[in-house]
Protein backbone atom coordinates (compact mmCIF):
# COMPACT_ATOMS: atom_id res chain seq x y z
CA UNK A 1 -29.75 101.01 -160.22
CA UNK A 2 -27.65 100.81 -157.09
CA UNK A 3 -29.87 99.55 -153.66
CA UNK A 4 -27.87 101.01 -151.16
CA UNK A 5 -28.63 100.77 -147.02
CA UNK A 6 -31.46 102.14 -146.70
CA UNK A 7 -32.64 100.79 -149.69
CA UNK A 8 -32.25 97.57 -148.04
CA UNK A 9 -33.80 98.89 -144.70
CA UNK A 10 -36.53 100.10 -146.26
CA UNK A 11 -37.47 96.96 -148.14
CA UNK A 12 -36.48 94.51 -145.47
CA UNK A 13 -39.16 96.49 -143.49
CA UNK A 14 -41.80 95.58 -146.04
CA UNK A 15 -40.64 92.37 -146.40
CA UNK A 16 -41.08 91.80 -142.75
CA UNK A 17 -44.19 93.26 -142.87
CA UNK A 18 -45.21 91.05 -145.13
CA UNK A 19 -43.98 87.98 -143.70
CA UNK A 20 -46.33 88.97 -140.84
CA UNK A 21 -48.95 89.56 -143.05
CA UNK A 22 -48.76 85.32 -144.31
CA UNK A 23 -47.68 84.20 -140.75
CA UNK A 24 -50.16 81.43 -139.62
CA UNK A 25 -51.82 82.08 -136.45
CA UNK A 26 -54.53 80.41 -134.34
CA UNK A 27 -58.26 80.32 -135.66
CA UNK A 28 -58.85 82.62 -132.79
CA UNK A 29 -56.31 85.55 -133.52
CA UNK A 30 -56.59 85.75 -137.15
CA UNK A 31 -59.65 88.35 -136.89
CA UNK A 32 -57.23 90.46 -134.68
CA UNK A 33 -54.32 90.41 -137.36
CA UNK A 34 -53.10 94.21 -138.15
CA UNK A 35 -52.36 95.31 -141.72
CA UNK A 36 -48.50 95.21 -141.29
CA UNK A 37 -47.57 96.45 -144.78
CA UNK A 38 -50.32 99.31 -144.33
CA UNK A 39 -48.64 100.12 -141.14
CA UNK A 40 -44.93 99.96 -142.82
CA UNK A 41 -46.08 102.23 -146.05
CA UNK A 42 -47.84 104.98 -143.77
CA UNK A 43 -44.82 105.10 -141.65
CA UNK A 44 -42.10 105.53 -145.02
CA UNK A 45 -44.92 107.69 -146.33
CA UNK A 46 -44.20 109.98 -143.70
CA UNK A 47 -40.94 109.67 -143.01
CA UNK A 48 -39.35 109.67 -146.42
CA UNK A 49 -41.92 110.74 -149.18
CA UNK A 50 -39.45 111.06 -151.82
CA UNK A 51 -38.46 107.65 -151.39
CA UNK A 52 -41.63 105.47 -150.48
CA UNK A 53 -44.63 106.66 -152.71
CA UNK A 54 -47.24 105.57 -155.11
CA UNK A 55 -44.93 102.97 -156.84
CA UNK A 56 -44.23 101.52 -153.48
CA UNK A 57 -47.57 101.50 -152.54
CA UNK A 58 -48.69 99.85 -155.57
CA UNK A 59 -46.06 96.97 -155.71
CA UNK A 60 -46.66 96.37 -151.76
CA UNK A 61 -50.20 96.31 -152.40
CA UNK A 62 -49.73 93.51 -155.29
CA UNK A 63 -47.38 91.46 -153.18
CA UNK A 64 -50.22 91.56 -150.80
CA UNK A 65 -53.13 90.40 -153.11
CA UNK A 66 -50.57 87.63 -154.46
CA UNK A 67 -49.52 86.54 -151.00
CA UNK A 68 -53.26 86.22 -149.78
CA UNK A 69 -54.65 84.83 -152.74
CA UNK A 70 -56.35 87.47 -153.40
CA UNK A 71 -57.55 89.35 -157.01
CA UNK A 72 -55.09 90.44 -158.52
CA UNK A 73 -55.18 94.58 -157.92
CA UNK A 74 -57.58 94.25 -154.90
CA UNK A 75 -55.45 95.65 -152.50
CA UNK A 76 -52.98 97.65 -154.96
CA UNK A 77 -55.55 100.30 -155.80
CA UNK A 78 -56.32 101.00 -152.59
CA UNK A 79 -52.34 101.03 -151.07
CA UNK A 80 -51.67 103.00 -154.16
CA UNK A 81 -54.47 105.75 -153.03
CA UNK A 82 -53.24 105.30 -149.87
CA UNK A 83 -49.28 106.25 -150.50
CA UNK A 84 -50.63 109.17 -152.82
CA UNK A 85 -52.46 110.60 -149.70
CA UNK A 86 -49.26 110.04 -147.02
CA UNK A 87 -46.74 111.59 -149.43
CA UNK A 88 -49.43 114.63 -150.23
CA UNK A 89 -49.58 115.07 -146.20
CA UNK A 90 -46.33 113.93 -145.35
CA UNK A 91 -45.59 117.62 -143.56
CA UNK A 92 -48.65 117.72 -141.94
CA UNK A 93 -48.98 114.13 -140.91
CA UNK A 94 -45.39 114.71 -138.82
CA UNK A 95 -46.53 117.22 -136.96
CA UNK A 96 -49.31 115.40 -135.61
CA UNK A 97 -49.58 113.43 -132.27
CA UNK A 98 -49.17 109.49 -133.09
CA UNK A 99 -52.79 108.87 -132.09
CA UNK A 100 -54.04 111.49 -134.41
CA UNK A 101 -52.19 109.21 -136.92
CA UNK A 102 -53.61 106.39 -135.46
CA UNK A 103 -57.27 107.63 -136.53
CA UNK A 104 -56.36 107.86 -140.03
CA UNK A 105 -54.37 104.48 -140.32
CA UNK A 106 -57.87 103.38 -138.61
CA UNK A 107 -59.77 104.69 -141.11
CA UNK A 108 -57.11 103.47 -144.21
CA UNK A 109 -57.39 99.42 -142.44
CA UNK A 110 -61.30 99.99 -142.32
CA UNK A 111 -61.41 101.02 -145.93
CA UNK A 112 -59.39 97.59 -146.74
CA UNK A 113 -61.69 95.86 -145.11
CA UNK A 114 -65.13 97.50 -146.46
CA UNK A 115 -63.41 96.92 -149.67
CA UNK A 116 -62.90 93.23 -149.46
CA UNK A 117 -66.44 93.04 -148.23
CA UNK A 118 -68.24 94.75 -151.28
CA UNK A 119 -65.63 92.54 -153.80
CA UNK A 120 -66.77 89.26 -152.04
CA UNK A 121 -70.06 90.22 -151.88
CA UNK A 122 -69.64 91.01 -156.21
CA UNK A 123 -67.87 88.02 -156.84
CA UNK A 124 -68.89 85.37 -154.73
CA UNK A 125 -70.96 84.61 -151.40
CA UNK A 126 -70.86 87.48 -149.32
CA UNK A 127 -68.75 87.08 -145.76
CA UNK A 128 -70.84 87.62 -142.58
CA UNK A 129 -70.64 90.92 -141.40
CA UNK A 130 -70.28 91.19 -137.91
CA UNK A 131 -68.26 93.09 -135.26
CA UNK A 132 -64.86 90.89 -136.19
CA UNK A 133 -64.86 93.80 -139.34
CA UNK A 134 -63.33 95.91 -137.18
CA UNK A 135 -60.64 94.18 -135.50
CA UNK A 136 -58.05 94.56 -138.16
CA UNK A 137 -58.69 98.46 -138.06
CA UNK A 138 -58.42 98.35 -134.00
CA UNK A 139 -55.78 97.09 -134.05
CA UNK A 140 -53.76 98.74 -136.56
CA UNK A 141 -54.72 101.32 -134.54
CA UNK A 142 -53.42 100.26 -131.71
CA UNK A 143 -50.04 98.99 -132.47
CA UNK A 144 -49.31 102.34 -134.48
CA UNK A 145 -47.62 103.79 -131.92
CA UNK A 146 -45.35 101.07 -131.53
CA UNK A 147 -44.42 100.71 -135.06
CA UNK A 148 -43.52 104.12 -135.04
CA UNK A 149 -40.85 103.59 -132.69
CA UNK A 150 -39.38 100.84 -133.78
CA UNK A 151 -39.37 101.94 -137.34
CA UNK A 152 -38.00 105.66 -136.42
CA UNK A 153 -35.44 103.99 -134.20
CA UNK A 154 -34.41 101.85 -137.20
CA UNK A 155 -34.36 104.95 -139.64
CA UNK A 156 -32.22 106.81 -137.33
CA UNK A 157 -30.09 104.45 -135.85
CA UNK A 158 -28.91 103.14 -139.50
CA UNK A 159 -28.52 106.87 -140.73
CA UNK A 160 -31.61 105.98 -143.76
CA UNK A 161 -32.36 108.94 -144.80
């Protein structure tokens, strides 16, 4: 197998992602942290389905659960799902105005979260639910648009296609 550029664009954007994912941040903004590698899959989802699918979102959700500490699969099922819906909705995702994309990256975060809740809850103490659940989904949200340009900008200005 030959990695060419924008195999190496592509993967040094999840890496990155990921790197944010680990970063260490102050007790006070770690309830705000944004799923980065949910962020970088739904954009290569949508920009190049035939490059970035389920495998990708399986492997990027394992790196995940093994850079968290997390079960092992926790958060692969769920990025697999999750690539398997972008690349089925790739042409109609496009198409649709960033914040309309926002909504469903919203609703993909809150999922991770719910889902982390209900496996803590099975396998150990439960976590205290209260409004902090949905800061992660806010604010994947939020920086959505942003990603978007700087990962189209990237695409395009390195030719990845």
């Amino acid at each position: 197998m030959v990695f060419n550029q924008g195999s190496l664009v592509i993967g040094g954007s999840f890496i990155a992602a990921l790197i944010l994912t680990i970063l260490p941040l102050p007790q006070w903004a770690i309830p705000f942290r944004p799923e980065w590698v949910l962020l970088t899959l739904f954009y290569w989802g949508i920009a190049l389905p035939q490059r970035v699918g389920i495998f990708s979102g399986w492997l990027s959700g394992l790196l995940v659960d093994v850079a968290q500490g997390m079960i092992l699969g926790q958060n692969a099922l769920l990025f697999t799902l999750f690539a398997y819906i972008t690349s089925r909705l790739s042409l109609r995702l496009r198409i649709y105005h960033p914040w309309r994309q926002a909504i469903l990256l919203f609703l993909m975060a809150l999922t991770l979260q719910l889902e982390s809740l209900i496996i803590h809850g099975i396998i150990d103490t439960p976590e205290r639910v209260d409004f902090t659940l949905w800061l992660p989904p806010i604010t994947t949200m939020l920086l959505w648009p942003s990603v978007l340009l700087l990962l189209r900008n990237l695409r395009q200005g390195l030719g990845v296609e």
